[in-house]
C-alpha atoms as a PDB file:
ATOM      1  CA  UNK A   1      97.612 125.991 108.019  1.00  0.00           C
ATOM      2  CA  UNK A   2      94.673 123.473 108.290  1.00  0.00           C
ATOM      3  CA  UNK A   3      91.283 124.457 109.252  1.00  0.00           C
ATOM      4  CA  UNK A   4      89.781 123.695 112.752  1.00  0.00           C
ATOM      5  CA  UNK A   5      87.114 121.031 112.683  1.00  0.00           C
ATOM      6  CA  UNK A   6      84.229 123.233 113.216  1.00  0.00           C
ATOM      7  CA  UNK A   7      85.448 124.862 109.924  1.00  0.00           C
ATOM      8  CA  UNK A   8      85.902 121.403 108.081  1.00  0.00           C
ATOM      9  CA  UNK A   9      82.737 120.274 108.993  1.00  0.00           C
ATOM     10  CA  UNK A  10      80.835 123.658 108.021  1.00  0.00           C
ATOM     11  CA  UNK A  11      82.880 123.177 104.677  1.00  0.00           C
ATOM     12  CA  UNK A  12      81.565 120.043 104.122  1.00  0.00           C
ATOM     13  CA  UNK A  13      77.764 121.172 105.229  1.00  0.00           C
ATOM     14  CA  UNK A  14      78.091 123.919 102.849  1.00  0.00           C
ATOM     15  CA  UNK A  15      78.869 121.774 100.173  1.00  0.00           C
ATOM     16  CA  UNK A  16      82.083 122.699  99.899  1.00  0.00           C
ATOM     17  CA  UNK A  17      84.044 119.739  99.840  1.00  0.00           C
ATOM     18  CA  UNK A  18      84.098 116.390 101.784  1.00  0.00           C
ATOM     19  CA  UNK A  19      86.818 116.398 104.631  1.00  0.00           C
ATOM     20  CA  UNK A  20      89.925 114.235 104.034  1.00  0.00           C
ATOM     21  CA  UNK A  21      92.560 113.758 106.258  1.00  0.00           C
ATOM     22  CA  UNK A  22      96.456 114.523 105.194  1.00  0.00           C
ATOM     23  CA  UNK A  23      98.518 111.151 104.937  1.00  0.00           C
ATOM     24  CA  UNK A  24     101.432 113.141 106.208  1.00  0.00           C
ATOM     25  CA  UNK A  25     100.257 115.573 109.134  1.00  0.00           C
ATOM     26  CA  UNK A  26      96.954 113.958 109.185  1.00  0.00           C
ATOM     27  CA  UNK A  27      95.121 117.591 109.457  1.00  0.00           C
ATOM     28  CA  UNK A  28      91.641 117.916 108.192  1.00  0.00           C
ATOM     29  CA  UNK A  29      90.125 120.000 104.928  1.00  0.00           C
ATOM     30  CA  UNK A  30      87.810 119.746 102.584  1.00  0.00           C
ATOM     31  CA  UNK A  31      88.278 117.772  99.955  1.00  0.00           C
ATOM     32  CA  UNK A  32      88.406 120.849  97.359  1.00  0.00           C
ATOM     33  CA  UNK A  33      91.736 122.113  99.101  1.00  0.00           C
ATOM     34  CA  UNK A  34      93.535 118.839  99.208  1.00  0.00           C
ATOM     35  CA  UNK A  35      96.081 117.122  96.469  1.00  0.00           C
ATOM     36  CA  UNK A  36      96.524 113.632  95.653  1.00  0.00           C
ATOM     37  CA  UNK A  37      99.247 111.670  94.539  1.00  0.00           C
ATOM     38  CA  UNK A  38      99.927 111.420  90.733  1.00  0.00           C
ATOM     39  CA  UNK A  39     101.199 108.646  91.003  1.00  0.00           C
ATOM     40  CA  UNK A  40      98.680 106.012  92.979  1.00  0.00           C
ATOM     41  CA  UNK A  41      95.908 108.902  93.471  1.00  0.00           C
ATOM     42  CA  UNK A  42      95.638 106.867  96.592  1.00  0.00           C
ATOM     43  CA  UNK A  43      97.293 109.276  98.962  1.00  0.00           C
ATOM     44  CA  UNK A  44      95.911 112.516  99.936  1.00  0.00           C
ATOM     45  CA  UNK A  45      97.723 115.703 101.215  1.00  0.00           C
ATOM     46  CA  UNK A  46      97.140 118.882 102.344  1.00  0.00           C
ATOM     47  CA  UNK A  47     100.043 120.642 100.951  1.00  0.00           C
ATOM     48  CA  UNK A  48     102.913 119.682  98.448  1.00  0.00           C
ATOM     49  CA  UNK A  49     105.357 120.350 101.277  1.00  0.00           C
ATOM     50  CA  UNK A  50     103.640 117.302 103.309  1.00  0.00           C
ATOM     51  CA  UNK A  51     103.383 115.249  99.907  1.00  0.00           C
ATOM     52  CA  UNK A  52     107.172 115.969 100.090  1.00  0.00           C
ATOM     53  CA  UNK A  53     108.217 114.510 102.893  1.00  0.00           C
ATOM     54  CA  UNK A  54     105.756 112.120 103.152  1.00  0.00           C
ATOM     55  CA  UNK A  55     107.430 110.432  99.965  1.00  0.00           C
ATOM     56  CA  UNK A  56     111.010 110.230 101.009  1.00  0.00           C
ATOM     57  CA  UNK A  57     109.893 108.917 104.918  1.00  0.00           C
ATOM     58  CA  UNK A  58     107.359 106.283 103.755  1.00  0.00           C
ATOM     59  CA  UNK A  59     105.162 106.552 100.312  1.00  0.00           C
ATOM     60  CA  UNK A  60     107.439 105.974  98.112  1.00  0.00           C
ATOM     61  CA  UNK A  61     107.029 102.452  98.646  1.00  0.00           C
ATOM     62  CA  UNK A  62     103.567 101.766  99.042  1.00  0.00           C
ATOM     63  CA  UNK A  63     102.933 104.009  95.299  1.00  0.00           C
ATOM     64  CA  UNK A  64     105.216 101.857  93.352  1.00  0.00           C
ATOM     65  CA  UNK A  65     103.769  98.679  94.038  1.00  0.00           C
ATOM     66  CA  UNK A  66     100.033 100.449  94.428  1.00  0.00           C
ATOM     67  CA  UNK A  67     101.067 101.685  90.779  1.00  0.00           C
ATOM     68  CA  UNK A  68     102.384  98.304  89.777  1.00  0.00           C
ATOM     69  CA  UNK A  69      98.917  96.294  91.043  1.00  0.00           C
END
């Protein structure tokens, strides 16, 4: 589950973590809790199950020719 903003931003004022938003569900968290794509290392989710589906609906595409650039 994704923080609230109030919690994102008290992350990041802590020094926790920058907030980046989830290319899938497009949540919120700091950047410590997120994971990128091994591929590209372009996109950014929150959870592998996002990453997941995220890649078969539209990333797929956009990594291999990021990855081929």
């Amino acid at each position: 589950m994704c923080p609230s903003g109030d919690e994102v931003i008290a992350c990041f004022l802590e020094g926790r973590g920058y907030p980046l938003m989830c290319a899938h569900c497009q949540c919120w968290q700091g950047g410590c809790t997120m994971r990128n794509c091994a591929g590209c290392h372009t996109a950014i989710y929150c959870s592998h199950s996002c990453q997941k589906v995220d890649w078969k609906a539209r990333h797929r595409e956009g990594c291999t020719v990021i990855r081929a650039a």
